[in-house]
Each structure stands twice: as C-alpha cells, then as structure tokens.
N, C-alpha and C. Protein backbone atom coordinates (compact mmCIF):
# COMPACT_ATOMS: atom_id res chain seq x y z
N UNK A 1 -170.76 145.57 -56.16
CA UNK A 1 -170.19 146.80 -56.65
C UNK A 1 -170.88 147.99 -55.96
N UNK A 2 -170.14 149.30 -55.43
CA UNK A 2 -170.55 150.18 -55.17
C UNK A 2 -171.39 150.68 -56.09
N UNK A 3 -172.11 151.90 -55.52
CA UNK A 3 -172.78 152.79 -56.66
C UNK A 3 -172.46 154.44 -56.49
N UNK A 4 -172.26 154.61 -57.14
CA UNK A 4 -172.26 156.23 -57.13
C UNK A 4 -173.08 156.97 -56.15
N UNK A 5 -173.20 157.78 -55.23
CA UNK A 5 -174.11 158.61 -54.60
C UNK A 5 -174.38 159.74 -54.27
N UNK A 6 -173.08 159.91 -54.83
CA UNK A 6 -173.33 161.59 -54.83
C UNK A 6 -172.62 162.24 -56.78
N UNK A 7 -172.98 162.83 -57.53
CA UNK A 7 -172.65 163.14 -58.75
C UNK A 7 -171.45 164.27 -58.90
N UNK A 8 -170.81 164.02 -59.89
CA UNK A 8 -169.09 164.39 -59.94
C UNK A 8 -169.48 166.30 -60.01
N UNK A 9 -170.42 166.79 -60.69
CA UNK A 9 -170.83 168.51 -60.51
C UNK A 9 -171.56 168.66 -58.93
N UNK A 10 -171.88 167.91 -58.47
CA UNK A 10 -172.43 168.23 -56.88
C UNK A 10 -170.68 168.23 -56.34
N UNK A 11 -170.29 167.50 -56.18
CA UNK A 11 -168.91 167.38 -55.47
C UNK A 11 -167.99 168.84 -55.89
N UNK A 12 -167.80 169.12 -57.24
CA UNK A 12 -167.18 170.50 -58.07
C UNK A 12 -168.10 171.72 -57.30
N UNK A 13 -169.57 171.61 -57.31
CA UNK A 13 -170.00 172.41 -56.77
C UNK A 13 -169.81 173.13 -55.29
N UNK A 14 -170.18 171.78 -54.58
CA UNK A 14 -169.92 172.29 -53.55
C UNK A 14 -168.17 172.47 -52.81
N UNK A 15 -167.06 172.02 -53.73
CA UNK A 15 -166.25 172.38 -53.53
C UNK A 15 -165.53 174.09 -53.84
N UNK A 16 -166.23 174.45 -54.61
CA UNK A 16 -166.54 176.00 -55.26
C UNK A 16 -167.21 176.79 -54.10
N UNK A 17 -168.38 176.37 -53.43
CA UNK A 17 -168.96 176.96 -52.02
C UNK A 17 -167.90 177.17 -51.16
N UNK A 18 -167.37 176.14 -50.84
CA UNK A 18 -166.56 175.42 -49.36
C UNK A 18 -165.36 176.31 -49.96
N UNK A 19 -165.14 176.90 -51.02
CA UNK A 19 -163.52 177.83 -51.26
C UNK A 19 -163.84 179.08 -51.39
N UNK A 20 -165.38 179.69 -51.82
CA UNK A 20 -165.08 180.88 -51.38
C UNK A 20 -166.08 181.03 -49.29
N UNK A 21 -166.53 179.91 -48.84
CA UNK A 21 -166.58 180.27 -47.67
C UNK A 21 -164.99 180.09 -46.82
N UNK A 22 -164.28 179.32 -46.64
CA UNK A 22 -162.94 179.37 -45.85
C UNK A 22 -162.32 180.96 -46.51
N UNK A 23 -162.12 180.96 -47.62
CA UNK A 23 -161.55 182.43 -48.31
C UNK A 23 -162.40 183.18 -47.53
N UNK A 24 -163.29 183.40 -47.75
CA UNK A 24 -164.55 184.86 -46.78
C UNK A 24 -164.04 184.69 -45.43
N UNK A 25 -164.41 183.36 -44.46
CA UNK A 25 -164.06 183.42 -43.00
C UNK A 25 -162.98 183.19 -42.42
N UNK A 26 -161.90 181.75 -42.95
CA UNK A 26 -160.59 181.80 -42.89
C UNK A 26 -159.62 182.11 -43.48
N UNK A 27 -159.25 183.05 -44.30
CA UNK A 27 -158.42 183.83 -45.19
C UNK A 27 -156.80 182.91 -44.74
N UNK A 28 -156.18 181.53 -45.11
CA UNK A 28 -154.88 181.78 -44.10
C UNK A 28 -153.81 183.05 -44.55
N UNK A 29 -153.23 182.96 -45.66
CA UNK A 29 -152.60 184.23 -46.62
C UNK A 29 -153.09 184.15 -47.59
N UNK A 30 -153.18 186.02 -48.12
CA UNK A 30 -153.21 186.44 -49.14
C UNK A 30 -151.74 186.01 -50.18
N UNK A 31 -152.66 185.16 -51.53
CA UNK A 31 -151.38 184.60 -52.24
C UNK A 31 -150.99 185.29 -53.00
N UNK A 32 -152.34 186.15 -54.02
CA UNK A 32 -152.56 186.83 -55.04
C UNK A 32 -153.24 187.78 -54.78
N UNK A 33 -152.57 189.30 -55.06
CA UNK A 33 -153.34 190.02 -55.24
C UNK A 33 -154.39 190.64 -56.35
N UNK A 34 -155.09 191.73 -56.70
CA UNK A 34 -155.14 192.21 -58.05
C UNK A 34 -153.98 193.16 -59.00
N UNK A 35 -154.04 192.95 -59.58
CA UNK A 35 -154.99 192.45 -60.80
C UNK A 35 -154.11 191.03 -61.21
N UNK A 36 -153.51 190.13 -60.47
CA UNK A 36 -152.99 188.96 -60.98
C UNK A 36 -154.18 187.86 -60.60
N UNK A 37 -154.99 188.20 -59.86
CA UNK A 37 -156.28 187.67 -59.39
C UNK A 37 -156.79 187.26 -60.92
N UNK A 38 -156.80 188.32 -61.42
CA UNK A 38 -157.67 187.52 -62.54
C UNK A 38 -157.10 186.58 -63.78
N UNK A 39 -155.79 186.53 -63.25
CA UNK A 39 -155.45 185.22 -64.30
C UNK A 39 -155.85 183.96 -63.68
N UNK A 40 -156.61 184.29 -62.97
CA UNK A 40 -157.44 182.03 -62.58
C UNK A 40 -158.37 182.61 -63.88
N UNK A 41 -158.71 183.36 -64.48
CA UNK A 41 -159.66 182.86 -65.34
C UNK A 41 -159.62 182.33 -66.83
N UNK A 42 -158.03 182.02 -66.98
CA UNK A 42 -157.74 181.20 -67.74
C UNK A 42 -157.33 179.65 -67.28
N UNK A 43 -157.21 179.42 -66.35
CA UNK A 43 -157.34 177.82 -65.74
C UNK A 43 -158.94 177.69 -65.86
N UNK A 44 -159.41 178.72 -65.42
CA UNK A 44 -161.04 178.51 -64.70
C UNK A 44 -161.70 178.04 -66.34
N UNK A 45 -161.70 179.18 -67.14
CA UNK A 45 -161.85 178.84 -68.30
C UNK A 45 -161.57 177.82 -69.31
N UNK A 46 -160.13 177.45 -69.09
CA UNK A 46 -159.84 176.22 -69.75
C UNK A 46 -160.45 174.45 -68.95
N UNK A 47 -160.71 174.75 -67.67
CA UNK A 47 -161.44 173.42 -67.12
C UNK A 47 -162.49 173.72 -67.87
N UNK A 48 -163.32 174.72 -67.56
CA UNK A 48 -164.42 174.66 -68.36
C UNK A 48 -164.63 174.24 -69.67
N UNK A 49 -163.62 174.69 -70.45
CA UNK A 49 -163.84 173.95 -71.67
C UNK A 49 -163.30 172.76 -72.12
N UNK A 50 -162.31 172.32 -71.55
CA UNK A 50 -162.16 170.98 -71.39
C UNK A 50 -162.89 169.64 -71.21
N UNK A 51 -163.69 170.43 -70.51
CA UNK A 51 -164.73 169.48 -69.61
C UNK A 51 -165.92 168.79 -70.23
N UNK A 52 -166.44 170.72 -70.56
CA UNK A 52 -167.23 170.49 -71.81
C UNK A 52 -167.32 169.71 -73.20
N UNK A 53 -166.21 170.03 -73.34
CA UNK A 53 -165.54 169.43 -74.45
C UNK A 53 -165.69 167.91 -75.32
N UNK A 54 -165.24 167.48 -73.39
CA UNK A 54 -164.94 165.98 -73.17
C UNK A 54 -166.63 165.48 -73.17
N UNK A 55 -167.32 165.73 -72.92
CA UNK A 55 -168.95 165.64 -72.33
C UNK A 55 -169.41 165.77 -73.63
N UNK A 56 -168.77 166.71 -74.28
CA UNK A 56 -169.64 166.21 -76.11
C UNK A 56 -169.35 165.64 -76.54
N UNK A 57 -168.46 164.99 -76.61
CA UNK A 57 -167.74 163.70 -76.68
C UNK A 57 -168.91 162.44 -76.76
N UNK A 58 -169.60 162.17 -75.35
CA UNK A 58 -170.42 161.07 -75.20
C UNK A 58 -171.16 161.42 -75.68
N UNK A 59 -172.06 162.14 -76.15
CA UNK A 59 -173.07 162.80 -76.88
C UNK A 59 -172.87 162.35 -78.31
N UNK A 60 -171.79 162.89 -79.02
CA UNK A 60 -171.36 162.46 -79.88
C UNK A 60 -171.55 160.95 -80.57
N UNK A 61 -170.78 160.43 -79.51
CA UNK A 61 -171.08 158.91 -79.61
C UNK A 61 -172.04 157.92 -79.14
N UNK A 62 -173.51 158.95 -78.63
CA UNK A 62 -174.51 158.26 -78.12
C UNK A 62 -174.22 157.17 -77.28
N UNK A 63 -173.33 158.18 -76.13
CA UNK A 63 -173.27 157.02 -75.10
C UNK A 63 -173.42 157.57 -73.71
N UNK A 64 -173.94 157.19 -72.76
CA UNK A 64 -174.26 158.16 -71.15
C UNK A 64 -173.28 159.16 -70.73
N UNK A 65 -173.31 160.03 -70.48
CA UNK A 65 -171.93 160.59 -69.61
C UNK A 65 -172.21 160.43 -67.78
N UNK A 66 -173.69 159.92 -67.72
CA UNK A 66 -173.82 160.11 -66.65
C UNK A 66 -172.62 158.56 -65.65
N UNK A 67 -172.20 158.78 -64.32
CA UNK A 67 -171.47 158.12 -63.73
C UNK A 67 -171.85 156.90 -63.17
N UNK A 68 -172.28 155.52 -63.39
CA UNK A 68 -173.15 154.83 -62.41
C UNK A 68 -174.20 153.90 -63.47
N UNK A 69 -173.80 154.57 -65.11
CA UNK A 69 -175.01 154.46 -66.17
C UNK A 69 -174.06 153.46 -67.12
N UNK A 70 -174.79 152.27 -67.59
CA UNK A 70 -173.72 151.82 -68.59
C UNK A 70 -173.24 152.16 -70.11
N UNK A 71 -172.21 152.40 -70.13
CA UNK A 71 -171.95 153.20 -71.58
C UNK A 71 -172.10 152.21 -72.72
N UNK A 72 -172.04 152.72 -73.59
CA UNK A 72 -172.65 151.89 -75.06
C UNK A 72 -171.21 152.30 -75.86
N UNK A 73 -170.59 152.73 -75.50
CA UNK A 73 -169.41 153.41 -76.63
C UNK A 73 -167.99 153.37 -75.95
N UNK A 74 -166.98 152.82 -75.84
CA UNK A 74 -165.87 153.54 -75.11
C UNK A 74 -165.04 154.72 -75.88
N UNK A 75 -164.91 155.72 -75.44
CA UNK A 75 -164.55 157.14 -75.67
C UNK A 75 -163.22 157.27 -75.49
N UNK A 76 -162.22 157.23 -76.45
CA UNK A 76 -160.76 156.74 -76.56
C UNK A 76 -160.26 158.05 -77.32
N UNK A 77 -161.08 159.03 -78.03
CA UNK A 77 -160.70 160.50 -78.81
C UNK A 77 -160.63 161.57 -77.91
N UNK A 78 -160.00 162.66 -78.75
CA UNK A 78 -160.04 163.61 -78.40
C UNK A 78 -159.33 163.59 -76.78
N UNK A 79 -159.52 164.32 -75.85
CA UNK A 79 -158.78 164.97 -74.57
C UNK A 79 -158.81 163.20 -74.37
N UNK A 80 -159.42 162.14 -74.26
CA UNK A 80 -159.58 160.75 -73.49
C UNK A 80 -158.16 160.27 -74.29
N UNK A 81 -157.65 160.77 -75.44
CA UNK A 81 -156.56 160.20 -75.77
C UNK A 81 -154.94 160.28 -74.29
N UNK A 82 -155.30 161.49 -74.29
CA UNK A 82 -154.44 161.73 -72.55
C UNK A 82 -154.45 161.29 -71.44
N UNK A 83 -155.77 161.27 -70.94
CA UNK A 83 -156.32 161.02 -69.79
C UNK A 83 -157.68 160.48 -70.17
N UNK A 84 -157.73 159.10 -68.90
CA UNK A 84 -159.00 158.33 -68.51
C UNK A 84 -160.29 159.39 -68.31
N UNK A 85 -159.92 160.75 -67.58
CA UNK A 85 -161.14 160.95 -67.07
C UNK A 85 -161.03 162.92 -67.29
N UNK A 86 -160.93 162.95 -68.28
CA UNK A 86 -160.91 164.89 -68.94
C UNK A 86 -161.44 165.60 -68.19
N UNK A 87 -162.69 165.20 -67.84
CA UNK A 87 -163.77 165.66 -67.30
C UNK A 87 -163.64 166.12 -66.02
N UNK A 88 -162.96 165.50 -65.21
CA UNK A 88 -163.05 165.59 -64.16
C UNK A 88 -161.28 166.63 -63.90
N UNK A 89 -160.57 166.25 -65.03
CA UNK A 89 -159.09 166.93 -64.58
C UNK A 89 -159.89 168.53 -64.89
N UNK A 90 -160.86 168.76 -65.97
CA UNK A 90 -161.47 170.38 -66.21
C UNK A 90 -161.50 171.04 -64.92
N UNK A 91 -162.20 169.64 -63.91
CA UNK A 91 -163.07 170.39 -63.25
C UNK A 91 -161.69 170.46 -62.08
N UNK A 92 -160.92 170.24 -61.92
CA UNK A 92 -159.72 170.22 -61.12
C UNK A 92 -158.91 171.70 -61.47
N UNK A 93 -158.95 171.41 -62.78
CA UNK A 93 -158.28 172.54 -63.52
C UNK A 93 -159.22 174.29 -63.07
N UNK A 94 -160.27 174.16 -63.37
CA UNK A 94 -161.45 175.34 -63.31
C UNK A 94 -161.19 175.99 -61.29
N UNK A 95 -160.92 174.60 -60.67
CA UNK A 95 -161.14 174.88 -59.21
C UNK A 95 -160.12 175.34 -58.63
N UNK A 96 -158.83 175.12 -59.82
CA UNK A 96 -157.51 176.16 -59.56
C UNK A 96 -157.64 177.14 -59.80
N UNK A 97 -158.48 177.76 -61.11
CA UNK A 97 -158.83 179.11 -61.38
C UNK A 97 -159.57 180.16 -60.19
N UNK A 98 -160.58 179.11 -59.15
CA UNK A 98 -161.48 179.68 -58.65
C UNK A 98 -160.40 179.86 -57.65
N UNK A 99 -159.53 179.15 -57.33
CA UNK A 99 -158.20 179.44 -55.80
C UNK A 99 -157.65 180.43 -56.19
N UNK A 100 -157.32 180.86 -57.52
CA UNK A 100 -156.14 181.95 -57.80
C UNK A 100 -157.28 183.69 -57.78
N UNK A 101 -158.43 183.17 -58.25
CA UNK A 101 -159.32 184.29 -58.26
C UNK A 101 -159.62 184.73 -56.89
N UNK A 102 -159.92 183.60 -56.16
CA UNK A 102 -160.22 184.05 -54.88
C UNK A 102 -158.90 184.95 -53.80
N UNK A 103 -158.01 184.38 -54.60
CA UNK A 103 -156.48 185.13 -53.74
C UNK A 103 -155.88 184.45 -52.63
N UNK A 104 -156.24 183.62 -52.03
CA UNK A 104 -156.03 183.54 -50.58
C UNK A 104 -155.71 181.76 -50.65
N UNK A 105 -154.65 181.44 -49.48
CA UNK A 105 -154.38 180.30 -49.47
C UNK A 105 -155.45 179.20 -49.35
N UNK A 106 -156.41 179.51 -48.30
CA UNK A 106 -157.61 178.54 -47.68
C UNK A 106 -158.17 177.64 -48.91
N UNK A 107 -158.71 178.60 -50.27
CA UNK A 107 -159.27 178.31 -50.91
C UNK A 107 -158.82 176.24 -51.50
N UNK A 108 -157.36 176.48 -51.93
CA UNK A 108 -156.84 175.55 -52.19
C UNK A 108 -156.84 173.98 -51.47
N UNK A 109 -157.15 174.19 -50.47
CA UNK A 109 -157.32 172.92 -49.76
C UNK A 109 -158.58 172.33 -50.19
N UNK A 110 -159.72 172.55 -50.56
CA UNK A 110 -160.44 172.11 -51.07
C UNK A 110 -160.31 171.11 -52.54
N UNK A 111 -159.20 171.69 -53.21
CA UNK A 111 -158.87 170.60 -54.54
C UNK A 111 -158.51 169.32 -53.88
N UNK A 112 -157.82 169.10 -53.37
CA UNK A 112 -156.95 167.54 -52.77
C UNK A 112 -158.34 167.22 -51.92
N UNK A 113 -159.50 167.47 -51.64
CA UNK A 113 -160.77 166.79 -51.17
C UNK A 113 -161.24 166.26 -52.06
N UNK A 114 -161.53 167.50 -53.17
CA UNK A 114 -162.20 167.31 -54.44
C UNK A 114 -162.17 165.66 -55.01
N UNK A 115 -160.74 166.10 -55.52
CA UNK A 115 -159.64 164.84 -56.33
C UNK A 115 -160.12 163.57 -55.34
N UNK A 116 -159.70 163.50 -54.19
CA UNK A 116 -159.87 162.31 -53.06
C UNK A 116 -161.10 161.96 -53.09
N UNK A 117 -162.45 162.17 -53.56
CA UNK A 117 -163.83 162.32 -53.18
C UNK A 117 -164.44 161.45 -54.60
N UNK A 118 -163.51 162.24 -55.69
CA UNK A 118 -163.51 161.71 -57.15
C UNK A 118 -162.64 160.27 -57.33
N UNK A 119 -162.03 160.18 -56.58
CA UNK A 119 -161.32 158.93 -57.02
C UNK A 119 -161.52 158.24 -56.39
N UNK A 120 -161.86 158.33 -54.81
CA UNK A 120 -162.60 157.21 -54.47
C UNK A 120 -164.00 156.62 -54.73
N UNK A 121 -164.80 158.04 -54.39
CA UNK A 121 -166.31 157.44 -54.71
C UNK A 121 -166.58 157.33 -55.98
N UNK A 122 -166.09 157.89 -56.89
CA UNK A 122 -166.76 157.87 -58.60
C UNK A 122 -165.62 156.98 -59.49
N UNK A 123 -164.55 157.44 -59.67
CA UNK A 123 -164.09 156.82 -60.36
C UNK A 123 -163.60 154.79 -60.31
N UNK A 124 -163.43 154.52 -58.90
CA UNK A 124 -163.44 153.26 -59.14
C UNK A 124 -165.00 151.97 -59.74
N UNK A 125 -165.28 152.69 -59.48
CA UNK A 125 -167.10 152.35 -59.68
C UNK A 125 -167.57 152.31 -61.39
N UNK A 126 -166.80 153.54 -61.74
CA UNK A 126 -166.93 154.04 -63.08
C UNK A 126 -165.85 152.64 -64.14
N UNK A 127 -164.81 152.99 -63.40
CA UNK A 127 -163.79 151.62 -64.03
C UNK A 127 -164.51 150.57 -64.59
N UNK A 128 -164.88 149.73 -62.84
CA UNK A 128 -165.51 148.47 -62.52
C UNK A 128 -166.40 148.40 -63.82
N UNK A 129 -167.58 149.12 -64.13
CA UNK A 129 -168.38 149.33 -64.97
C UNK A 129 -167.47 149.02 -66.49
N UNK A 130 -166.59 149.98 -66.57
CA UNK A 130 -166.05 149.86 -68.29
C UNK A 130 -165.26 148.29 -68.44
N UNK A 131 -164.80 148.31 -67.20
CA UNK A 131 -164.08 147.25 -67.57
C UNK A 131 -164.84 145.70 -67.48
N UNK A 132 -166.23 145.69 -66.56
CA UNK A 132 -167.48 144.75 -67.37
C UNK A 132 -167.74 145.00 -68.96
N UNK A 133 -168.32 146.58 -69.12
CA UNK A 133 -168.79 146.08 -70.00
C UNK A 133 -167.76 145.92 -71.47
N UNK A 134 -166.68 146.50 -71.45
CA UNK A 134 -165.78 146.59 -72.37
C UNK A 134 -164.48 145.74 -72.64
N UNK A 135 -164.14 144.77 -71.50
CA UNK A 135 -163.23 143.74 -71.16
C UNK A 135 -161.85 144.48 -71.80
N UNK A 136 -161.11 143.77 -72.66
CA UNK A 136 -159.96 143.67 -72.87
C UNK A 136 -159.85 145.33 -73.61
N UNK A 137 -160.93 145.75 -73.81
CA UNK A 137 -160.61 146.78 -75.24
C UNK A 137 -160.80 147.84 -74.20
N UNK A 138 -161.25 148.03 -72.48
CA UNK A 138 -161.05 148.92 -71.72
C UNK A 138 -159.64 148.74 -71.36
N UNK A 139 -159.10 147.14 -71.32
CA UNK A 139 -157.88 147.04 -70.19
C UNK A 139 -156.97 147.79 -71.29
N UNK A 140 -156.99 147.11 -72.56
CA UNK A 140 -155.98 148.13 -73.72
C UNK A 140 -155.93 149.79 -73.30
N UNK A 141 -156.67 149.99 -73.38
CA UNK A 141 -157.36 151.46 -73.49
C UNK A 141 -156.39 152.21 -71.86
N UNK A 142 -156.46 151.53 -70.88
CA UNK A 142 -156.33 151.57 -69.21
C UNK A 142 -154.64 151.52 -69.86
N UNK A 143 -154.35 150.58 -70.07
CA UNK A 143 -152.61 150.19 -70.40
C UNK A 143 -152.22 151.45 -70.83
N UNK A 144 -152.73 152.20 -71.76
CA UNK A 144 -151.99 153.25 -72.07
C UNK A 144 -152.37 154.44 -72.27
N UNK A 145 -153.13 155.21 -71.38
CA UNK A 145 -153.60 156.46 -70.55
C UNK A 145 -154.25 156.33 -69.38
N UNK A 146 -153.01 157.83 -69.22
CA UNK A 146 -153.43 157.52 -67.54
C UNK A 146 -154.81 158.04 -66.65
N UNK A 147 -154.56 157.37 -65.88
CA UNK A 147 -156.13 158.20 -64.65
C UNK A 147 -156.59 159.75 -64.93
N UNK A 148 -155.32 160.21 -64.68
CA UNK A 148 -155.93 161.89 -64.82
C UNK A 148 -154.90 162.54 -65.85
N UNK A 149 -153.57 162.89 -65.40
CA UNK A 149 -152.93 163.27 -66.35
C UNK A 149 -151.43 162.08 -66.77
C-alpha cells in the first residue's frame, strides 16, 4: 500500500500560493471585477466551514482525522452523509472563493490540480485503509455516498 506524503492542507496551501502567483504574473482574463470580487467570500467561507465542520466530526468521535492514520470510528454523520470526503470538497469549495476573489482566469487552473493531487495521492490510500479496517460496513457506507459530491 502506498502512503501518504505529502498532507491534504499542504496541497490546499500551496494551491492558494500557485493562484495568487499565476493571477499576479499571468493574469489570462479579468473574469470578475469589483465589487463582485468579493462574493468568493461566501464559497471561500462556506469551504471553510464545511471543512471545519467535517474535522469536528473525528474529534467528536475520537477518531484520527489525520490521512495515512488508522481510524477507530467510521464517520457516516453529518456533511459524510453526502459525500465520502467533506473535507476536502470545503477545501475545493474555499479555492473557488480564492479564484473569484482573485478575479482573473489563471487562478482557476489550479483547482483541477488540486482535486487530481487529492484523489490520487490521498484519497485512494485513505479508502484502502477504511476499507481494511472497516470491511463490509465501509463497502455499505462506499455503496451509497459518493467520493465528493
């Protein structure tokens, strides 16, 4: 089994760098101007709390949130009733906010890395894991919610 090697907020992070540097040096078009600029900060805001959300969640149920760590709990409430992985759609969600704030087309190419980066390196790894340690009551769980949305 793979392992995780790089962590799902390093990847968000530096995809947040990498959108406002192309926005600063490669601008392709201006999408948004002001003051509609500042409605990313209700996407931006709602990943954020989504995310969060989802992350008290494992807390809650005294079980890791970290990626790579084996969980003690499978997490089937709240936002996980929708989607396999909340957490990570926040942070998808938040990085649309940061494209619409920033204005400019460039920014956006960075999500479809993001997503691609998350689903290959973290999330199959993350599966592999639930579905050791949780067998049939992950595959139930898998049968009927999806990956992201």
């Amino acid at each position: 089994m793979r392992r995780i090697r790089v962590m799902p907020p390093a990847y968000w992070a530096a995809a947040i760098a990498a959108m406002a540097v192309v926005h600063q040096f490669l601008p392709i078009a201006q999408l948004f101007s002001m003051p509609v600029r500042w409605l990313g900060l209700i996407p931006l805001i709602a990943g954020i709390l989504l995310a969060v959300g989802a992350a008290r969640l494992f807390n809650k149920h005294q079980t890791t949130i970290k990626p790579g760590q084996t969980s003690h709990r499978l997490v089937t409430e709240g936002p996980f009733r929708f989607s396999r992985n909340p957490i990570y759609v926040g942070m998808v969600l938040s990085l649309a906010g940061v494209a619409i704030i920033l204005g400019s087309l460039s920014p956006w190419f960075a999500i479809p890395i993001f997503v691609g980066l998350v689903a290959y390196n973290v999330i199959p790894v993350e599966e592999s894991m639930l579905r050791e340690t949780f067998g049939s009551e992950y595959e139930q769980y898998r049968a009927k919610v999806r990956r992201w949305i």
